[in-house]
Protein backbone atom coordinates (compact mmCIF):
# COMPACT_ATOMS: atom_id res chain seq x y z
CA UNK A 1 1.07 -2.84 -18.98
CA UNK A 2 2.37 -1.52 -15.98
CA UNK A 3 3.74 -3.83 -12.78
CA UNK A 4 2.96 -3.22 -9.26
CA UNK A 5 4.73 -3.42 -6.15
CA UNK A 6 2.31 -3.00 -3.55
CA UNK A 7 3.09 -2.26 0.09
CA UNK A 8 0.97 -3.20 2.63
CA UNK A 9 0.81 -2.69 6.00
CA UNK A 10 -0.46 -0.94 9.16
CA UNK A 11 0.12 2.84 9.57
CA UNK A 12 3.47 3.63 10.79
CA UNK A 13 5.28 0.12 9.95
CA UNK A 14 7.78 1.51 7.51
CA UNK A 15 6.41 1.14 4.03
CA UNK A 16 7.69 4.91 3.06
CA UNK A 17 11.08 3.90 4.31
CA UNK A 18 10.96 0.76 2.21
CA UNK A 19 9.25 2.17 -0.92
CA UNK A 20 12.08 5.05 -1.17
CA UNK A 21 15.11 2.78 -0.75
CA UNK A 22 13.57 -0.03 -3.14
CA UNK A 23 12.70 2.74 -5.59
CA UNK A 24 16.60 3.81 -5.80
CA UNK A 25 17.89 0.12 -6.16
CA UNK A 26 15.23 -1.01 -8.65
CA UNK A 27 16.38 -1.05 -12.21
CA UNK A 28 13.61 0.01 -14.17
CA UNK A 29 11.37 3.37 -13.42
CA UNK A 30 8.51 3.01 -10.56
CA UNK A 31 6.48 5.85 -9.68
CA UNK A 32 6.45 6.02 -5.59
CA UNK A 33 2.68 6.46 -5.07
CA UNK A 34 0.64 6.56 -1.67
CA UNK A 35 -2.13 8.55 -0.31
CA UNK A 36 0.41 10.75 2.09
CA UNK A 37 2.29 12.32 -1.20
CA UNK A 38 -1.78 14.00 -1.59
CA UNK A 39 -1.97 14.71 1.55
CA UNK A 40 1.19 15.95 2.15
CA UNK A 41 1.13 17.88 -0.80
CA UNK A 42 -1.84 20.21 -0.44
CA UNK A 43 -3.76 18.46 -2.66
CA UNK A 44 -6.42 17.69 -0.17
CA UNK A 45 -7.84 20.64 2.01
CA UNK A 46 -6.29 19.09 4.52
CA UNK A 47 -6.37 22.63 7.05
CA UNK A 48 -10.50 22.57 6.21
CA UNK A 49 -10.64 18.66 7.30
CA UNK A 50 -8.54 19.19 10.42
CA UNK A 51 -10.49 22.52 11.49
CA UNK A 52 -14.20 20.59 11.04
CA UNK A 53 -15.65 23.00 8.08
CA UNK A 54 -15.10 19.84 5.94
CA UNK A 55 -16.25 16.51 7.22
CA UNK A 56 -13.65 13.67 5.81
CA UNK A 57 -16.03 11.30 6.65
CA UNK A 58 -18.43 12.76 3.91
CA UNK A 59 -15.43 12.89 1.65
CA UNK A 60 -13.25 9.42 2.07
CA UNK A 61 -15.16 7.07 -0.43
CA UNK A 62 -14.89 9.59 -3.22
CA UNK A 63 -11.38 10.35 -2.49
CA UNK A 64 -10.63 6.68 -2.00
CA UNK A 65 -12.78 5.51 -5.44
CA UNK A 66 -10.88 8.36 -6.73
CA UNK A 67 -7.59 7.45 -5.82
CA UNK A 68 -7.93 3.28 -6.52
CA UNK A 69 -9.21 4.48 -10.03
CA UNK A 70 -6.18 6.67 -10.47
CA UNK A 71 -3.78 3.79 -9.79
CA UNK A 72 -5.45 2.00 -12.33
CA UNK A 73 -5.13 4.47 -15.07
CA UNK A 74 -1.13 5.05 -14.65
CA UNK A 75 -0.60 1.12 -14.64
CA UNK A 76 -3.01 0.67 -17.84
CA UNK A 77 -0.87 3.84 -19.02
CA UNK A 78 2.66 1.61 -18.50
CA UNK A 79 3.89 2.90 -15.61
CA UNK A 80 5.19 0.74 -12.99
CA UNK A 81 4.23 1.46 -9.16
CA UNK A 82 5.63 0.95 -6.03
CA UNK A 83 2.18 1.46 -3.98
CA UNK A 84 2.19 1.95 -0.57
CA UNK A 85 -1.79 1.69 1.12
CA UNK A 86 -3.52 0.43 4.02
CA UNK A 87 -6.17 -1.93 3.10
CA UNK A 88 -8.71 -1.08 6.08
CA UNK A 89 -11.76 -0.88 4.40
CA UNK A 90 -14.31 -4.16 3.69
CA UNK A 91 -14.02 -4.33 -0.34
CA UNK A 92 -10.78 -2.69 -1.21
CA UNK A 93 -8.71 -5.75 -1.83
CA UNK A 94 -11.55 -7.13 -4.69
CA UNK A 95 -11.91 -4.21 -5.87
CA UNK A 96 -8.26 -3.48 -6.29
CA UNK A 97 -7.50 -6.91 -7.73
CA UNK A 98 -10.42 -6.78 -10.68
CA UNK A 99 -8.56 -2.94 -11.02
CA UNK A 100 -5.62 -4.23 -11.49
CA UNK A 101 -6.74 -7.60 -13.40
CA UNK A 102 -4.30 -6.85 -15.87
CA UNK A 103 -1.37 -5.76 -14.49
CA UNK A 104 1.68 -7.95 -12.20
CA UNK A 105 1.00 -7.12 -9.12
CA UNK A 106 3.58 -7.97 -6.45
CA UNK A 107 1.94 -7.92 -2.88
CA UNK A 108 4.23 -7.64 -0.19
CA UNK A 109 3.01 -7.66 3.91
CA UNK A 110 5.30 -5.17 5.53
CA UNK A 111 4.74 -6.25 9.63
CA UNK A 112 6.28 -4.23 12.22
CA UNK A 113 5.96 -5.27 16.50
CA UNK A 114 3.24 -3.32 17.70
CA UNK A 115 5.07 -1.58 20.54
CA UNK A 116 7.22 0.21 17.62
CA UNK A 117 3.82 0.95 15.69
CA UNK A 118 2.34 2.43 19.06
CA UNK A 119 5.56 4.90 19.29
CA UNK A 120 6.02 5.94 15.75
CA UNK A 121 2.22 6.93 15.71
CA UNK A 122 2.90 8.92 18.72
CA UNK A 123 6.14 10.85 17.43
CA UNK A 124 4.23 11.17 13.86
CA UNK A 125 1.49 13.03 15.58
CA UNK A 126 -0.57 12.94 12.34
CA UNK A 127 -2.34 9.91 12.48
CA UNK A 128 -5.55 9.37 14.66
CA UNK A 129 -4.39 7.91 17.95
CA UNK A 130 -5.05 3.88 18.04
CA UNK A 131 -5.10 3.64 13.82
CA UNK A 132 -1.95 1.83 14.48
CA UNK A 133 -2.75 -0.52 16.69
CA UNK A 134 -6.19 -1.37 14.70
CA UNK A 135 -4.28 -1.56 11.70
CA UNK A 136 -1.92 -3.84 13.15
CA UNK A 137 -4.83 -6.12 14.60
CA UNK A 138 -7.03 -6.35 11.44
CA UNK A 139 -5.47 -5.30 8.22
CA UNK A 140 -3.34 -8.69 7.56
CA UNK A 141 -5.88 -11.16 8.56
CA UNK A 142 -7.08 -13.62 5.78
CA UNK A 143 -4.68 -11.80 2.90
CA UNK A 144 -2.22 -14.29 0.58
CA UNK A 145 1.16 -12.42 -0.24
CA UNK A 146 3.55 -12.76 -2.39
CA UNK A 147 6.14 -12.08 -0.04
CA UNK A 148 5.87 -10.60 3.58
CA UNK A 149 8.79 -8.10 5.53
CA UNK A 150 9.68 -7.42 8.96
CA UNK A 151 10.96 -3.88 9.40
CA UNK A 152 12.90 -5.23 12.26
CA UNK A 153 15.25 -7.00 9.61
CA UNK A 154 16.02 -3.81 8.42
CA UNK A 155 15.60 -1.86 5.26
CA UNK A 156 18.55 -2.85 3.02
CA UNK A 157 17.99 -6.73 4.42
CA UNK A 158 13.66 -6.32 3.22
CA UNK A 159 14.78 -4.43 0.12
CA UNK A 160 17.12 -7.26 -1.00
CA UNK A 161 14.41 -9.79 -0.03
CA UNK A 162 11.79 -7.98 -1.81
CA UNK A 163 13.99 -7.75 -5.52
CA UNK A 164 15.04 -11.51 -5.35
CA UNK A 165 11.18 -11.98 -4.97
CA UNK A 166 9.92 -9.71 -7.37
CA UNK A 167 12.75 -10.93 -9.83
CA UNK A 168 11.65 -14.82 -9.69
CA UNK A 169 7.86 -14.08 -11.16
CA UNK A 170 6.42 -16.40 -8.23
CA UNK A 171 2.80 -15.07 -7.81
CA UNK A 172 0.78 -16.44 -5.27
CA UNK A 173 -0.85 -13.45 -3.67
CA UNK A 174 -4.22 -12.27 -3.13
CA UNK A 175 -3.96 -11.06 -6.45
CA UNK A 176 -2.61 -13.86 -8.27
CA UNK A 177 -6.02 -16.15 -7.27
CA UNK A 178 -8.44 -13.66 -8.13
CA UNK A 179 -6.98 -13.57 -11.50
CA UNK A 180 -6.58 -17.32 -11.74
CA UNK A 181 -10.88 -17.50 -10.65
CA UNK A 182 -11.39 -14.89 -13.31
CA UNK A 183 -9.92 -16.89 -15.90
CA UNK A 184 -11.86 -20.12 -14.49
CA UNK A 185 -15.07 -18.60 -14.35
């Protein structure tokens, strides 16, 4: 079985930055995997989306099932990922943990101030204007991780955190109690 790293945080925090550096340190092979590498990639239509002749809203919860799914398969397939994703959507965490029942999963909170998260959006210039900030305000609330970063520590400090983490096979996440209820009930 494949293990996970999983990144979360709001949009702009850093996760890309961290995901790249920890994938060059780590020493076994982890697939770097997040929703931008489709998007950035052509993939996605992303010209029709942006011009209105395709509605994303008609479109997310099939790319989204879609995608979740996907991560699924290349873990049950033995590849490790280092998954970076915004959890912004009621449901995705459950559903995500019962995908990924079988599988380590290391959850990691990667927090950034929001003044930073404000003006990375803003120099980005391809996210939706206040994503940020409602990521910032929502997505962390109620979650159990296994470890959480500040990108203000910097990159080599969070990716030295994150291995000495990942290395000691403490689970306590979000992800580590739904499989320790699904072996109770």
């Amino acid at each position: 079985m494949g293990q996970v790293i999983f990144l979360h945080g709001a949009s702009s925090s850093g996760k890309s930055t961290i995901a790249k550096a920890l994938q060059a340190r780590i020493e076994k092979p982890f697939w770097h995997i997040s929703i931008d590498h489709l998007r950035d990639t052509g993939v996605l239509p992303m010209d029709r989306f942006r011009s209105g002749e395709f509605a994303w809203v008609d479109a997310r919860q099939a790319f989204f099932d879609g995608f979740h799914a996907s991560l699924a398969a290349y873990a049950d397939a033995g590849n490790n990922l280092i998954l970076e994703h915004i959890l912004d959507t009621e449901g995705w965490l459950g559903m995500l943990c019962q995908l990924l029942e079988r599988h380590d999963v290391f959850f990691v909170a990667v927090h950034c101030p929001l003044d930073v998260l404000i003006e990375r959006e803003k120099r980005r210039g391809d996210r939706p204007e206040g994503s940020a900030k409602r990521d910032f305000e929502t997505i962390h609330v109620g979650t159990l991780y296994d470890l959480e970063l500040d990108t203000g520590d910097g990159v080599d400090a969070n990716v030295d955190r994150l291995l000495a983490a990942w290395r000691s096979d403490k689970r306590v996440s979000s992800f580590h109690s739904h499989k320790v209820r699904s072996k109770v009930g």
